[in-house]
C-alpha atoms as a PDB file:
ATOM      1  CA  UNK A   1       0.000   0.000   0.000  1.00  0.00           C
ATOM      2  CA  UNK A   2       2.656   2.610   1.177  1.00  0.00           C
ATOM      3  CA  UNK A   3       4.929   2.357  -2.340  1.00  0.00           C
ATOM      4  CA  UNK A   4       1.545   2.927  -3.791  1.00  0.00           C
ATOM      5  CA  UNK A   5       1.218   5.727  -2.451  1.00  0.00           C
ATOM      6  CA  UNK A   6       4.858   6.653  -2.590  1.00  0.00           C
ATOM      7  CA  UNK A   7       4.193   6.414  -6.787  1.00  0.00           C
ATOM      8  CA  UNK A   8       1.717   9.206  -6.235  1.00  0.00           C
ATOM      9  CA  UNK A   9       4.137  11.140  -4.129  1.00  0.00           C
ATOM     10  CA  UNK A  10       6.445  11.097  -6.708  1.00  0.00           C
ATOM     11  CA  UNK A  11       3.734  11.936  -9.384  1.00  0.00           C
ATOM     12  CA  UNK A  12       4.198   8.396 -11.222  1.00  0.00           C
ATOM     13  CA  UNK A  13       0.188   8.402 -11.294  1.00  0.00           C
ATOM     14  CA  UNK A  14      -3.103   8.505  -9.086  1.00  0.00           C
ATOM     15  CA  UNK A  15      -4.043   6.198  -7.020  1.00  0.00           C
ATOM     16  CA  UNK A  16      -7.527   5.272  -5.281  1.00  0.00           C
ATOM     17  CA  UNK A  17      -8.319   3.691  -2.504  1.00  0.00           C
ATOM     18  CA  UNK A  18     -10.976   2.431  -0.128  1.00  0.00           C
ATOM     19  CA  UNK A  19     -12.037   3.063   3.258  1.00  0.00           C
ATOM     20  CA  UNK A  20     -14.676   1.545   5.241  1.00  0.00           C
ATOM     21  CA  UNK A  21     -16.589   5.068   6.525  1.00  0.00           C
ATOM     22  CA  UNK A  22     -15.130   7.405   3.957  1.00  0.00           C
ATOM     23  CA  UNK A  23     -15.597   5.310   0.780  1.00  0.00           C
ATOM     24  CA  UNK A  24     -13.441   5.701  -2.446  1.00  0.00           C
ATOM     25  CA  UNK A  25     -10.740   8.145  -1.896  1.00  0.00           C
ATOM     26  CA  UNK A  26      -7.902   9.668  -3.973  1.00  0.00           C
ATOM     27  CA  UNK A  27      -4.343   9.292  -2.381  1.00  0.00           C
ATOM     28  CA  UNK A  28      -2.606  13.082  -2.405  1.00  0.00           C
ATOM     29  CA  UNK A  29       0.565  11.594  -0.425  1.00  0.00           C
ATOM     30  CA  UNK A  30       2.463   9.716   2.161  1.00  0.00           C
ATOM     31  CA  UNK A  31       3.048  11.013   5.768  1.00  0.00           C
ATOM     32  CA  UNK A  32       5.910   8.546   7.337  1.00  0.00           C
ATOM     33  CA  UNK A  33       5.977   6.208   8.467  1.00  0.00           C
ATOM     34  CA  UNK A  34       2.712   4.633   7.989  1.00  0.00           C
ATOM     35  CA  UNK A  35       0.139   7.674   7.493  1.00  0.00           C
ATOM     36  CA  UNK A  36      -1.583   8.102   3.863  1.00  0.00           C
ATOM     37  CA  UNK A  37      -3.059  11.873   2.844  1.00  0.00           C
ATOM     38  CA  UNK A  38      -6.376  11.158   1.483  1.00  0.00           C
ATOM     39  CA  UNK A  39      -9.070  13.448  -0.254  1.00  0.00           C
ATOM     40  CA  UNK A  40     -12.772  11.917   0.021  1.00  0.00           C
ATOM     41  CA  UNK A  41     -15.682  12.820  -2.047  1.00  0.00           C
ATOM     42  CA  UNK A  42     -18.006  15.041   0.276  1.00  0.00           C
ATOM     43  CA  UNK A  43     -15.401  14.205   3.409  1.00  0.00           C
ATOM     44  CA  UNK A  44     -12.360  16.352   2.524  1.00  0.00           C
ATOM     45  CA  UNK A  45      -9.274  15.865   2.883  1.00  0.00           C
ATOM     46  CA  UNK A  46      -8.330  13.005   5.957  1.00  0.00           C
ATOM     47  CA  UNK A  47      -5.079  11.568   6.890  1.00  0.00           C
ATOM     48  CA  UNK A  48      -5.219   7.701   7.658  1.00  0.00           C
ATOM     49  CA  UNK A  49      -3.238   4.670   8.975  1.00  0.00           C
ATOM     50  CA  UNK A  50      -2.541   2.461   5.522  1.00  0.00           C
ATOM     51  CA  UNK A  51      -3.458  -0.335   7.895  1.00  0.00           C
ATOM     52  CA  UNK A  52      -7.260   1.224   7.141  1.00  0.00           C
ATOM     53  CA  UNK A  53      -7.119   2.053   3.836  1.00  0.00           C
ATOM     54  CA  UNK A  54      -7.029  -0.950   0.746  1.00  0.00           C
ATOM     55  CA  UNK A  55      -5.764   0.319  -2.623  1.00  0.00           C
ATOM     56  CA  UNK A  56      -7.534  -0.067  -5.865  1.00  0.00           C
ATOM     57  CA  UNK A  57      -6.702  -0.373  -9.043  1.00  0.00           C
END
């Protein structure tokens, strides 16, 4: 999940991912060592443990 979102970080190319509350998310970035920058549809911007967070494709 976190070289994922490294990729984005490094603007390789977006990535989505999922969240159990928030839905379908965009990943923005990566905030060591295990915290993923996250901008929801109607929730904003949230910052989340990876451990919460599954990536899509």
């Amino acid at each position: 999940m976190l070289a994922a979102a490294g990729a984005v970080a490094a603007g390789k190319r977006p990535c989505f991912c999922r969240h159990k509350i928030f839905g379908r998310g965009k990943i923005l970035g990566l905030m060591p060592p295990n915290k993923v920058q996250v901008s929801f549809a109607g929730f904003g911007i949230k910052v989340i443990l990876a451990d919460y967070l599954q990536l899509e494709d």
